[in-house]
N, C-alpha and C. Protein backbone atom coordinates (compact mmCIF):
# COMPACT_ATOMS: atom_id res chain seq x y z
N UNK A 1 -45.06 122.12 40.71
CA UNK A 1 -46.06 121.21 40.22
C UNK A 1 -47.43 121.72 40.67
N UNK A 2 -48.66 121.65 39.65
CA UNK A 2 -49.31 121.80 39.97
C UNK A 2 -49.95 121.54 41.26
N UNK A 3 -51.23 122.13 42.34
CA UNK A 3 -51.41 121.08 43.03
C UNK A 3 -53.24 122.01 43.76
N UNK A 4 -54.31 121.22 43.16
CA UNK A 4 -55.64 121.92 43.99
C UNK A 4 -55.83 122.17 45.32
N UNK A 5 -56.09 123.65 45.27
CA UNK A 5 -56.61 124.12 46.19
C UNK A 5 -57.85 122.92 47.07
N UNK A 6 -58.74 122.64 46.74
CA UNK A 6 -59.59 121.90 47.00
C UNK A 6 -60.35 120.11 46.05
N UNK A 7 -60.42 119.56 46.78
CA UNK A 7 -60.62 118.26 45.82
C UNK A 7 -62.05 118.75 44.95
N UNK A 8 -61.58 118.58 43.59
CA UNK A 8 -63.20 117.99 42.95
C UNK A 8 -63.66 117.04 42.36
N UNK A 9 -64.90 116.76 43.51
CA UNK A 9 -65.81 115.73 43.40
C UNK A 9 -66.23 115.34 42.40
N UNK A 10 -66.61 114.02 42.10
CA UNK A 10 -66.76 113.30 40.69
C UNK A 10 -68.10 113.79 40.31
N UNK A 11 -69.40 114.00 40.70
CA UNK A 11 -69.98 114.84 40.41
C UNK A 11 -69.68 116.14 39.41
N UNK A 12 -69.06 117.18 40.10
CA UNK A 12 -68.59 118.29 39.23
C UNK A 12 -67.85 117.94 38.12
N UNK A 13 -66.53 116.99 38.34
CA UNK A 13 -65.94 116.79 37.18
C UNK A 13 -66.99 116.08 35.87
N UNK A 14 -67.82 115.44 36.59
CA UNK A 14 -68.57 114.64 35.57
C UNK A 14 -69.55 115.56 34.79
N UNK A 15 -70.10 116.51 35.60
CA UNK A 15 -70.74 117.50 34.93
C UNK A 15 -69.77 118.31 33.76
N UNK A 16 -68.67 118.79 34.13
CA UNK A 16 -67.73 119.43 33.27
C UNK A 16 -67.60 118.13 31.84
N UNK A 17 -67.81 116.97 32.04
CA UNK A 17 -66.94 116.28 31.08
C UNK A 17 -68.30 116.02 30.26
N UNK A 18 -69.77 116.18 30.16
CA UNK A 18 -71.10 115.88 29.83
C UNK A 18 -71.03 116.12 28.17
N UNK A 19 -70.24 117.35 28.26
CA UNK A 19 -70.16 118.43 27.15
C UNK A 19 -69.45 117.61 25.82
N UNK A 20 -68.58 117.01 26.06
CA UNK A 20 -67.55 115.74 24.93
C UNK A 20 -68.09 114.80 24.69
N UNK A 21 -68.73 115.22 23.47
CA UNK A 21 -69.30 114.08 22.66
C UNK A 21 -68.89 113.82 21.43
N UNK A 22 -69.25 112.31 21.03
CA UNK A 22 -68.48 112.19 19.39
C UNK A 22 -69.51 112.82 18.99
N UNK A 23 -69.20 113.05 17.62
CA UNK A 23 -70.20 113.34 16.48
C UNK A 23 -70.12 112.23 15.21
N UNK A 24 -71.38 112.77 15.15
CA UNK A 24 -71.80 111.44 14.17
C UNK A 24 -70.80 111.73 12.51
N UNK A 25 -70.79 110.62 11.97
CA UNK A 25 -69.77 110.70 10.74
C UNK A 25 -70.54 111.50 9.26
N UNK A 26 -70.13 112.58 8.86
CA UNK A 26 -71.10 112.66 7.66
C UNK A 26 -71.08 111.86 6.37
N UNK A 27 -71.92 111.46 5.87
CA UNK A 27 -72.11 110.45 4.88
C UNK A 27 -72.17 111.36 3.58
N UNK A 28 -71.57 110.84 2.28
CA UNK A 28 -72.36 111.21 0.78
C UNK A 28 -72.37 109.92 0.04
N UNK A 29 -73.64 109.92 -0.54
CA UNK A 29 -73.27 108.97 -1.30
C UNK A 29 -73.04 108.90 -2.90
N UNK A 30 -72.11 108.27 -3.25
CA UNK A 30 -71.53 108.72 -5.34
C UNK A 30 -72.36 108.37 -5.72
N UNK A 31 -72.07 109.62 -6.69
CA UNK A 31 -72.88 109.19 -8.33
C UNK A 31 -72.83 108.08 -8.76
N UNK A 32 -71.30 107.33 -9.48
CA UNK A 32 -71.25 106.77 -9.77
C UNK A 32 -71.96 105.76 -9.24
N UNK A 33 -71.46 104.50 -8.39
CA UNK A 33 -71.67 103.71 -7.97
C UNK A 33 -72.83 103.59 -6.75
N UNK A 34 -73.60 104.71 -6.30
CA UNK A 34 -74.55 104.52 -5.36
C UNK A 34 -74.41 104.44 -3.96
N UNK A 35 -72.71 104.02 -3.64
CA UNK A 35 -72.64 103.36 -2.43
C UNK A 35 -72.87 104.61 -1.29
N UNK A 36 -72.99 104.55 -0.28
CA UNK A 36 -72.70 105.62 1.18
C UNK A 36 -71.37 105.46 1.26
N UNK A 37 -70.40 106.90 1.70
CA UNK A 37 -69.31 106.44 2.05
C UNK A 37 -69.11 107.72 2.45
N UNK A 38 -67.81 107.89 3.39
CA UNK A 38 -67.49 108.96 4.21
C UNK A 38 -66.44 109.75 3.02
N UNK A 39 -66.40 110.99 3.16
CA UNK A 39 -66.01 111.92 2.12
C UNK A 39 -64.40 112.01 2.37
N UNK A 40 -64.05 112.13 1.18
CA UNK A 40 -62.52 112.04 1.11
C UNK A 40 -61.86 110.70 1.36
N UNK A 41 -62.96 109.18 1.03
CA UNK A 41 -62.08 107.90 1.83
C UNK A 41 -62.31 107.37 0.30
N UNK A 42 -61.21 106.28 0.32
CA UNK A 42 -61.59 105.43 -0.45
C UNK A 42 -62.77 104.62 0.15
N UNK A 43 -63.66 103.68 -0.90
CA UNK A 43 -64.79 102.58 -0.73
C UNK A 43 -64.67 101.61 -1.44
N UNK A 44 -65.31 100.72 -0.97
CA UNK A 44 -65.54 99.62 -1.78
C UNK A 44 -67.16 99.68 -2.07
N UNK A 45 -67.29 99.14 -3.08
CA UNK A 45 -68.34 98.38 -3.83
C UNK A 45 -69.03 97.26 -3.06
N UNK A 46 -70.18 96.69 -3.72
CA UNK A 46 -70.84 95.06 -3.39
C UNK A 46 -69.98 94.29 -4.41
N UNK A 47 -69.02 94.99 -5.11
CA UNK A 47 -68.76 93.62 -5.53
C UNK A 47 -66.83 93.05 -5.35
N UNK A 48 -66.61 94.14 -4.14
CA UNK A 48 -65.41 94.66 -3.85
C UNK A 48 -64.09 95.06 -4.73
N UNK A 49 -64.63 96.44 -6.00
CA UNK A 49 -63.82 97.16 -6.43
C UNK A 49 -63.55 98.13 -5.34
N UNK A 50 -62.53 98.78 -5.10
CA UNK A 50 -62.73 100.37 -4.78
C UNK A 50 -62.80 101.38 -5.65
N UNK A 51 -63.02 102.37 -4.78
CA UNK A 51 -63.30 103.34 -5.40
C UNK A 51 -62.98 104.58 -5.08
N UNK A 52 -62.29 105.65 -5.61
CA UNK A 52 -61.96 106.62 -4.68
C UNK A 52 -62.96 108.34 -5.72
N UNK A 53 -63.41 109.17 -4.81
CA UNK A 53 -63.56 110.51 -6.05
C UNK A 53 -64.80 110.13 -7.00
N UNK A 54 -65.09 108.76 -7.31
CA UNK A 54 -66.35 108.21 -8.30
C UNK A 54 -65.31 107.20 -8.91
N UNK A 55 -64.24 107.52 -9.11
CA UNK A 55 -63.18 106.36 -9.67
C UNK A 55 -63.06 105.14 -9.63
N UNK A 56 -62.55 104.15 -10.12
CA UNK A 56 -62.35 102.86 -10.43
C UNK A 56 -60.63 102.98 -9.70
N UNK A 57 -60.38 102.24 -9.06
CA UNK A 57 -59.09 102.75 -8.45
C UNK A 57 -58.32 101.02 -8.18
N UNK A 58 -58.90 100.70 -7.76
CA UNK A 58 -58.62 98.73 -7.84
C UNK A 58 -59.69 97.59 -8.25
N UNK A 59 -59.93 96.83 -8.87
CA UNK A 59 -60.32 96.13 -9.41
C UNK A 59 -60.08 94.72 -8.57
N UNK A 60 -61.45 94.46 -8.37
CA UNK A 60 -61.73 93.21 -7.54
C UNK A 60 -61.60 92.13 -8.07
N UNK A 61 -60.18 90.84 -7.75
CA UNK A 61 -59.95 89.84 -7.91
C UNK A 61 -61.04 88.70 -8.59
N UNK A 62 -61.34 88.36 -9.49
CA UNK A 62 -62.37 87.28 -9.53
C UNK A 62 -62.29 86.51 -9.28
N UNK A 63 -63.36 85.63 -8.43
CA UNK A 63 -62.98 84.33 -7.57
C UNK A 63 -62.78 83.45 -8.79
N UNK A 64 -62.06 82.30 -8.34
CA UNK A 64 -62.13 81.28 -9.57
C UNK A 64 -62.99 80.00 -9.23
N UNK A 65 -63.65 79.56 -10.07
CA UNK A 65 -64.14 78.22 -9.67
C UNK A 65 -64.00 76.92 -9.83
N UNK A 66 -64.31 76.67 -8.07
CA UNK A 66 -63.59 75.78 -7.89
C UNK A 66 -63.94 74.15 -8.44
N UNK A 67 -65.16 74.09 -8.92
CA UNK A 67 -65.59 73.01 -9.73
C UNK A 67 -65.72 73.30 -11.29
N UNK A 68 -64.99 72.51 -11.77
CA UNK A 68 -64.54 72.82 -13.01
C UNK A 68 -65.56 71.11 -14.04
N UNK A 69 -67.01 70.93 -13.26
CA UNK A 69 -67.65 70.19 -14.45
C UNK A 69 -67.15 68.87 -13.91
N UNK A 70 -66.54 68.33 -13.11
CA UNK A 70 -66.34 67.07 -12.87
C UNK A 70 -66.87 66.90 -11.30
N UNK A 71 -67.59 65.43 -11.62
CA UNK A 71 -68.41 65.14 -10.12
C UNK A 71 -67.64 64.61 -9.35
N UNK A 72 -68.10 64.87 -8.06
CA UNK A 72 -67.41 64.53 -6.57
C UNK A 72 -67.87 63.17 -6.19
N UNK A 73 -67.25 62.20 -5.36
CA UNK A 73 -68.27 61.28 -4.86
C UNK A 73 -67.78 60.62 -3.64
C-alpha cells in the first residue's frame, strides 16, 4: 500500500489543486427559433415546444381553459 514519505501540508496540496477549474458551457444560439442553448441538447422554446438540430421534435400541450363563459359567484 501506498504510504508518504513525508506529510503534505494543506497549503501545497491546495496550491496543486488551484489549477481545476470548471469551464464555462459553450452556448449557440438556432436559427430557427432564436433560443441560446448548449450544442448537441435538446431545448425548449418560450412557449415549451422542444426542439432538437432547429427541429420541431415535441409539441407543447395547450393549456385548456378553465373558464368556459360562465360567471363565478
Amino acid at each position: 500500500m501506498a504510504h508518504p514519505k513525508s506529510r503534505i501540508s494543506k497549503q501545497r496540496k491546495r496550491k496543486r489543486r488551484t489549477h481545476y477549474k470548471a469551464a464555462a458551457p459553450t452556448l449557440t444560439v438556432c436559427q430557427t427559433t432564436g433560443e441560446t442553448h448548449q450544442p448537441h441538447r435538446a431545448y425548449q422554446d418560450a412557449e415549451g415546444n422542444l426542439f432538437y438540430n432547429g427541429n420541431m421534435i415535441v409539441k407543447a400541450p395547450e393549456i385548456a381553459d378553465e373558464f368556459d363563459g360562465e360567471e363565478i359567484e
